[in-house]
Protein backbone atom coordinates (compact mmCIF):
# COMPACT_ATOMS: atom_id res chain seq x y z
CA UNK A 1 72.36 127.16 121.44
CA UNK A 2 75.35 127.01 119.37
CA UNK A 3 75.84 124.15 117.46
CA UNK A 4 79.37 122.63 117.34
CA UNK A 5 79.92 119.81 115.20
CA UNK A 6 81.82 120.11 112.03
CA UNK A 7 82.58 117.11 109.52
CA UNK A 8 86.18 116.65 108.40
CA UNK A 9 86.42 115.03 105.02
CA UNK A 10 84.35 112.33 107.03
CA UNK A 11 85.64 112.32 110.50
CA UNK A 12 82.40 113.90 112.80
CA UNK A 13 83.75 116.18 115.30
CA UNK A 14 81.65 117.33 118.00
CA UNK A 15 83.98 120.65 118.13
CA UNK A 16 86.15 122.21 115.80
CA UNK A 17 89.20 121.77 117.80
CA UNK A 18 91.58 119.51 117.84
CA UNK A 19 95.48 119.12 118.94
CA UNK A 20 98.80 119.27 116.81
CA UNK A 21 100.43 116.25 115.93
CA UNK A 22 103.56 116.11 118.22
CA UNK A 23 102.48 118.71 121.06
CA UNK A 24 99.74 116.18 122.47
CA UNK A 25 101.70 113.10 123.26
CA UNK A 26 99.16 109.86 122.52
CA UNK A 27 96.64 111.72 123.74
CA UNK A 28 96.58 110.82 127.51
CA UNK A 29 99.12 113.05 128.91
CA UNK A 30 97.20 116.01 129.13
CA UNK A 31 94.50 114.04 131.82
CA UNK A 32 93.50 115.94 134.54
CA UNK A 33 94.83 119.32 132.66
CA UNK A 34 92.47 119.80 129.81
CA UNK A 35 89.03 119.90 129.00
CA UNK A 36 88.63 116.34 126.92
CA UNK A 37 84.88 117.74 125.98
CA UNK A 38 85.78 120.80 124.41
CA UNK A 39 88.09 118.66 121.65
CA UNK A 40 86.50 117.38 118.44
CA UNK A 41 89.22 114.98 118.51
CA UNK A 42 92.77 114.69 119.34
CA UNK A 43 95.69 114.09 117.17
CA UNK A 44 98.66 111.26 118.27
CA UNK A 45 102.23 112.35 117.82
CA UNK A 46 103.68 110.09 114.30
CA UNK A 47 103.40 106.86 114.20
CA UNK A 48 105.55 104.63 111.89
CA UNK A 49 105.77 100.88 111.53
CA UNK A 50 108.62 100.34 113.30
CA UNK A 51 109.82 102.68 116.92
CA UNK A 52 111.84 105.23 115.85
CA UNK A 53 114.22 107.26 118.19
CA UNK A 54 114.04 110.90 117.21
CA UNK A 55 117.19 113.00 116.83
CA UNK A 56 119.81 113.58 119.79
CA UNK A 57 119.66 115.79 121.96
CA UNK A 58 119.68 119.16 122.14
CA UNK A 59 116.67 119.08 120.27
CA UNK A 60 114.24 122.30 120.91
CA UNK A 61 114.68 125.32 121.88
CA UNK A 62 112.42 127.83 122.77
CA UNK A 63 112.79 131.55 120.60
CA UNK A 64 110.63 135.01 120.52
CA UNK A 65 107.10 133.90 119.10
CA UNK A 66 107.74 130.06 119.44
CA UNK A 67 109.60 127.33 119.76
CA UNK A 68 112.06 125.60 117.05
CA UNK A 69 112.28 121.74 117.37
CA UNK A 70 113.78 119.01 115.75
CA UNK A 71 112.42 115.99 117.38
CA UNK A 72 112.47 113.72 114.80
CA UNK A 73 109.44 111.88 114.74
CA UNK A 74 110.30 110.47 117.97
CA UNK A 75 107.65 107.10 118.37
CA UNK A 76 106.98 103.90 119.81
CA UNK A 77 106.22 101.88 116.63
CA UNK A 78 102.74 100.47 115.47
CA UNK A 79 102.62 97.05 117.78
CA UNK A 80 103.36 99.00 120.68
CA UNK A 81 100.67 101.48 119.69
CA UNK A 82 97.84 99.65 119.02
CA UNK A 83 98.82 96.90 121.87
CA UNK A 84 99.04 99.44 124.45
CA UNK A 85 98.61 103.06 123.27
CA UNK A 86 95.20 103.35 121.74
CA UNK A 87 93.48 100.71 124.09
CA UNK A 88 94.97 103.01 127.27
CA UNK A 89 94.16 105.97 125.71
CA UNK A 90 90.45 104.76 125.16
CA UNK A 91 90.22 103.94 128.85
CA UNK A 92 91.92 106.43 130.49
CA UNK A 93 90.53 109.57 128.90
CA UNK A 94 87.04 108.04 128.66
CA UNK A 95 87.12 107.18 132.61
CA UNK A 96 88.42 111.49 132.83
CA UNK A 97 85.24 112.30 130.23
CA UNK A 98 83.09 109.66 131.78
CA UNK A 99 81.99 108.58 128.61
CA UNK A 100 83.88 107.80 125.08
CA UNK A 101 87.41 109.58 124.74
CA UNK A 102 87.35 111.74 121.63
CA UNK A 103 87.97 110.49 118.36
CA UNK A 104 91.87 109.73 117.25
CA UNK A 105 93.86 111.01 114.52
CA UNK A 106 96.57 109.35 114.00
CA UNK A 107 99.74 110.84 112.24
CA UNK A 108 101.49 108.44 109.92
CA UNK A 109 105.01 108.86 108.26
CA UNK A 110 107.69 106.76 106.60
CA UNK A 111 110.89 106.64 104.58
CA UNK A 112 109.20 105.16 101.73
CA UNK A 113 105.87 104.90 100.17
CA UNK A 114 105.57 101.43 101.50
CA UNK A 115 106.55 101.91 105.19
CA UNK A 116 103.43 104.93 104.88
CA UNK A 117 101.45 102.25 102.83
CA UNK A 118 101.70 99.40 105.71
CA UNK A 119 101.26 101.77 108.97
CA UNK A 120 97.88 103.01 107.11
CA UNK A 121 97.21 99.44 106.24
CA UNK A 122 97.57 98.11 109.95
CA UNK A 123 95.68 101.15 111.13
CA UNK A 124 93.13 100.25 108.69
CA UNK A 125 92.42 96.64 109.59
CA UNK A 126 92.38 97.70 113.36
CA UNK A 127 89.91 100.13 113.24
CA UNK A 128 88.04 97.28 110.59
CA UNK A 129 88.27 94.71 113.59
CA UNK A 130 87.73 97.12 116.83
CA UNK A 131 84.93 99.64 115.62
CA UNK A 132 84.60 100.71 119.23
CA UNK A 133 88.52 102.16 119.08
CA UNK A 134 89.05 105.50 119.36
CA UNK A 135 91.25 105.33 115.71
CA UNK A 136 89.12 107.18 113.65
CA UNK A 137 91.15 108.95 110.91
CA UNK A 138 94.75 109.36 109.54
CA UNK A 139 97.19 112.63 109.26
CA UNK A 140 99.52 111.71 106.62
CA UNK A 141 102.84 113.86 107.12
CA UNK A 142 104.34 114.11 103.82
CA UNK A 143 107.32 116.42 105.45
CA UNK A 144 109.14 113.46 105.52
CA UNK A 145 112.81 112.34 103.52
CA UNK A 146 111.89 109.72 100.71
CA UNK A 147 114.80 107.55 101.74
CA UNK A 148 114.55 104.87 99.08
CA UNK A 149 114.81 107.97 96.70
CA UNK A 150 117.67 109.90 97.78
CA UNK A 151 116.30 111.84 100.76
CA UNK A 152 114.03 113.97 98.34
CA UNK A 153 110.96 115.22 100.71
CA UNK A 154 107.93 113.67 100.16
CA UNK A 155 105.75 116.56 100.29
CA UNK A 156 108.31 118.98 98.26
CA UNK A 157 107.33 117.00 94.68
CA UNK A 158 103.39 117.36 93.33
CA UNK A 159 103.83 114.55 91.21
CA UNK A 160 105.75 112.65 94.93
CA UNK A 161 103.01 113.56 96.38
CA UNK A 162 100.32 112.32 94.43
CA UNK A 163 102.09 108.76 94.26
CA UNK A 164 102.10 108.62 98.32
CA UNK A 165 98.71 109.99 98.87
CA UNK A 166 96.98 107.50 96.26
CA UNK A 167 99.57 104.20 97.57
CA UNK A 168 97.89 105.38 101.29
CA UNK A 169 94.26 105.85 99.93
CA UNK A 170 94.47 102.11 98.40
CA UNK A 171 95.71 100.69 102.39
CA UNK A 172 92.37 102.19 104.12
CA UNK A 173 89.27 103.44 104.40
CA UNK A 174 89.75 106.22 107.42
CA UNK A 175 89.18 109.49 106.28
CA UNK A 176 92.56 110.76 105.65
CA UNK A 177 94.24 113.93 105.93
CA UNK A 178 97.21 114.98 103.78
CA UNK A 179 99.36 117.76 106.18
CA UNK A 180 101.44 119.68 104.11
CA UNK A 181 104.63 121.33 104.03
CA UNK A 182 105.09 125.58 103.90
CA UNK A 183 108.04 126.08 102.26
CA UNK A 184 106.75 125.86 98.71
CA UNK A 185 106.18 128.87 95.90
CA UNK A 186 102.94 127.97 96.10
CA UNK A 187 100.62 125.58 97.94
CA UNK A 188 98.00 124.58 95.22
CA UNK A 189 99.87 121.85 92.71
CA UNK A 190 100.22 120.58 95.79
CA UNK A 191 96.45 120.59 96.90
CA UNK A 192 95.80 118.96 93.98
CA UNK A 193 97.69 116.56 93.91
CA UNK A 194 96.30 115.75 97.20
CA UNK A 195 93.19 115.72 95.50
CA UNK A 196 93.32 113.91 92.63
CA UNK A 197 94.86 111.14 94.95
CA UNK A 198 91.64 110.38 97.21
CA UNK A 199 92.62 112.38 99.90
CA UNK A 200 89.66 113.39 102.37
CA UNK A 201 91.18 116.22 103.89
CA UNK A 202 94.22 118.82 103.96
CA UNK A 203 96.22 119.67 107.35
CA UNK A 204 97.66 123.33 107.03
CA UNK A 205 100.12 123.89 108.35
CA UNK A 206 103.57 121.94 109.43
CA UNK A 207 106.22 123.98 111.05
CA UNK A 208 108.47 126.30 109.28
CA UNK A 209 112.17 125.39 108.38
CA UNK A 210 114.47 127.01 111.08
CA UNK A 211 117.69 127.36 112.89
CA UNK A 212 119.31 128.87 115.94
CA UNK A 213 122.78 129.80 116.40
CA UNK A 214 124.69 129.66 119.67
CA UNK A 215 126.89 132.77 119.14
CA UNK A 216 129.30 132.45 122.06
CA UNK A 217 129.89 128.87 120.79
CA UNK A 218 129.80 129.31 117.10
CA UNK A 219 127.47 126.11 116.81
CA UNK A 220 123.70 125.37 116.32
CA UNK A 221 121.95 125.36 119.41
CA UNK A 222 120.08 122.06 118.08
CA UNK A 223 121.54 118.82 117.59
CA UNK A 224 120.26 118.20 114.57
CA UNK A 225 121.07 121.96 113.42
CA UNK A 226 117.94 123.23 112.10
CA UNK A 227 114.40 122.05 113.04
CA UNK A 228 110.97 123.37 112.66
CA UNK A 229 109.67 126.65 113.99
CA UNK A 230 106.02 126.82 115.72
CA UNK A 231 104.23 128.95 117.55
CA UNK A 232 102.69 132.65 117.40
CA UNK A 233 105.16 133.67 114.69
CA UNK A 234 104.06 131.49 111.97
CA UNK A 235 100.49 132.24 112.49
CA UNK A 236 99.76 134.98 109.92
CA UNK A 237 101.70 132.81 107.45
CA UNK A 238 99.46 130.07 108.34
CA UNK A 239 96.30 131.92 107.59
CA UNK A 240 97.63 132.94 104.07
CA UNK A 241 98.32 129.62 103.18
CA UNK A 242 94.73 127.92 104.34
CA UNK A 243 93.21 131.43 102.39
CA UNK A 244 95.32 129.85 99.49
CA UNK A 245 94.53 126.42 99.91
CA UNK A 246 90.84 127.02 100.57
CA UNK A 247 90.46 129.02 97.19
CA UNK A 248 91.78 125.76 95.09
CA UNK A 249 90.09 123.42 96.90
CA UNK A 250 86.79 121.71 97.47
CA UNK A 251 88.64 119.80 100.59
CA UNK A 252 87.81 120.43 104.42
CA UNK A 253 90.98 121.83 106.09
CA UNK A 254 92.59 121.31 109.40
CA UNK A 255 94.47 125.09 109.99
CA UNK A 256 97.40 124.73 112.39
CA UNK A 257 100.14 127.44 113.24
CA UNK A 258 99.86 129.99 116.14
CA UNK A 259 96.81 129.05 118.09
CA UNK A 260 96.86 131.09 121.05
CA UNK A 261 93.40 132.33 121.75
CA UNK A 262 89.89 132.19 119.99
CA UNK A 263 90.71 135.07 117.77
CA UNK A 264 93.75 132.86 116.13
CA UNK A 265 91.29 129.95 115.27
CA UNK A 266 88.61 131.93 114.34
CA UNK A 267 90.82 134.13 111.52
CA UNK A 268 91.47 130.49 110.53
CA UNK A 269 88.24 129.30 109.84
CA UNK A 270 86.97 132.49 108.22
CA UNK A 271 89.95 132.14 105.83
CA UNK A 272 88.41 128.74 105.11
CA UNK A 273 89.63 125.81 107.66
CA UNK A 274 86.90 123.66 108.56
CA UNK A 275 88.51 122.42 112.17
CA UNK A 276 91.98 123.95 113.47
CA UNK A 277 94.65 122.32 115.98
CA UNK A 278 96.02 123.62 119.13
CA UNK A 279 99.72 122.85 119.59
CA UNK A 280 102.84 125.09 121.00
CA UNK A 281 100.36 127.05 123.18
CA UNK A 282 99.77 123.62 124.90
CA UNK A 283 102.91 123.23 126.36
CA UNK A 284 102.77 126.77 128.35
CA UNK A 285 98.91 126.92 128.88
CA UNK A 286 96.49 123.79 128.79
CA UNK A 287 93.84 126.13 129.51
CA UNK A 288 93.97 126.87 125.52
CA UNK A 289 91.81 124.61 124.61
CA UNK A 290 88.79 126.04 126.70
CA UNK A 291 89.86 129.63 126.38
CA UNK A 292 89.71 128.99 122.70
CA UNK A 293 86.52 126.92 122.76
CA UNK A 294 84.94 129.85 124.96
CA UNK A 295 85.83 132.32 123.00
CA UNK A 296 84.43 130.77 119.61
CA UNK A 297 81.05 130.15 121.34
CA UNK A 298 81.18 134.02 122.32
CA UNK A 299 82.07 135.38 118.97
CA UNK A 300 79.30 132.87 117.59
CA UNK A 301 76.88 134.71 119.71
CA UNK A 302 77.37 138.22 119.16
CA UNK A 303 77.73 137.53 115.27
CA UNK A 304 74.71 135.56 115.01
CA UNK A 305 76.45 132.73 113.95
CA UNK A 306 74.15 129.57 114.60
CA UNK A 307 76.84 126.75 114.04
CA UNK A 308 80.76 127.02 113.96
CA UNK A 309 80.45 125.32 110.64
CA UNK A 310 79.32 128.77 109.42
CA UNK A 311 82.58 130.60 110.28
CA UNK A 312 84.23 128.26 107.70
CA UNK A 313 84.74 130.73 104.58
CA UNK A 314 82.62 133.39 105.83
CA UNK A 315 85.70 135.97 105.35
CA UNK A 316 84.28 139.52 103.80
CA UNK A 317 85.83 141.51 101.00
């Protein structure tokens, strides 16, 4: 037997799989098309403190090995959330489970460091007062335009960074999850600075910068003119980043980026990821998330691997 459970910088997951931020809704739209039991947990779509409409529309478009987006954080708001979301989302995939709904991550995001600071606050005291919710840890996304400071992105600015990550450690105590941005020289003053801030965890990676062009029209296919790029083109960039990351860092990582079948996650957690997310591959196959499950107990077995934990690292040479 197998065993599955991994621990991710103190969230207990009874598999190493979990869903992208943004590709999974709140969690209860995929009932009835996925396997609930083969997730470790599943990861909300950003939440802020106030709702938040997202960018016009057109806003994705789909492009050879993925998808570009620019929904624009797109959310309902904290009260709505935790009045409605989480307690539905306990209920409705626990009743599909028939028994407790996996754990939540929820992703968190502002314009300032105080808008991140009160969302992980009010998550904070929830979980505090309802210890049978499924909110069990937070995905901080640092990808995000410091508004208060002239637009400059959170998570492009070590020293930034570091001020966010230790102003959010100080509002809870949920395991928390830094996810950080690509498109830096190089990921580890960044990991640090994660570090040295409290955080619990690192989520690896966001989507890539991107754009599409229209050329009959001359225009940018997206509204917003460039977005984020996911999907099975990013993937071998993904890997070299967590190989990166891993190599600087004592923290657990959550690998994201081109998760199409159990050899994708698997390359992740041999370069080092502790869990990794399922997200694009969602949208065109909800079957991913046993396929990939499957297929890590199966490679488990004919490597002799006794636990999934063990893949984490294990890269030869």
């Amino acid at each position: 037997m197998i065993d599955t459970n991994v621990n991710l910088g103190g969230l207990n997951m009874a598999t190493p799989l979990t869903t992208a931020s943004g590709t999974f809704g709140y969690g209860t739209e995929y009932v009835g098309a996925v396997d609930y039991t083969k997730l470790g947990a599943i990861t909300a779509k950003g939440i802020r403190v106030d709702p938040w409409p997202g960018n016009p529309m057109p806003r994705h478009c789909e492009v050879p090995g993925g998808l570009v987006n620019a929904i624009g954080l797109q959310g309902t708001g904290i009260k709505h959330f935790l009045d409605i979301t989480v307690p539905w989302y306990a209920d409705s995939v626990g009743e599909a489970v028939g028994g407790k709904a996996p754990p939540m991550i929820v992703n968190i995001w502002g314009g300032s460091v105080d808008e991140y600071a009160a969302v992980a606050r009010q998550l904070g005291e929830y979980a505090s007062a309802n210890p049978d919710s499924p909110i069990a840890a937070l995905e901080c996304n640092v990808s995000c335009p410091n508004v208060k400071a002239g637009g400059h992105t959170f998570g492009q600015d070590p020293v930034v960074l570091n001020g966010l990550v230790n102003a959010v450690r100080k509002e809870t105590k949920l395991p928390l999850i830094v996810k950080l941005a690509p498109n830096v020289p190089d990921i580890r003053p960044y990991v640090k600075a994660c570090e040295d801030a409290g955080a619990d965890a690192l989520a690896l990676i966001n989507t890539i910068p991107a754009m599409v062009i229209d050329i009959e029209k001359r225009r940018p296919v997206l509204a917003n003119k460039t977005g984020g790029l996911s999907g099975r083109g990013i993937h071998p960039a993904a890997v070299k980043v967590v190989y990166d990351a891993y190599r600087a860092t004592k923290l657990p990582i959550l690998a994201m980026g081109g998760v199409y079948e159990a050899k994708d996650a698997i390359e992740f957690m041999l370069a080092g990821a502790t869990a990794v997310a399922l997200g694009t591959a969602l949208f065109t196959d909800p079957d991913v998330v046993s396929n990939v499950y499957d297929g890590m107990l199966s490679y488990c077995e004919r490597h002799g691997f006794s636990s999934m934990s063990e893949l984490t690292g294990a890269l030869e040479g």
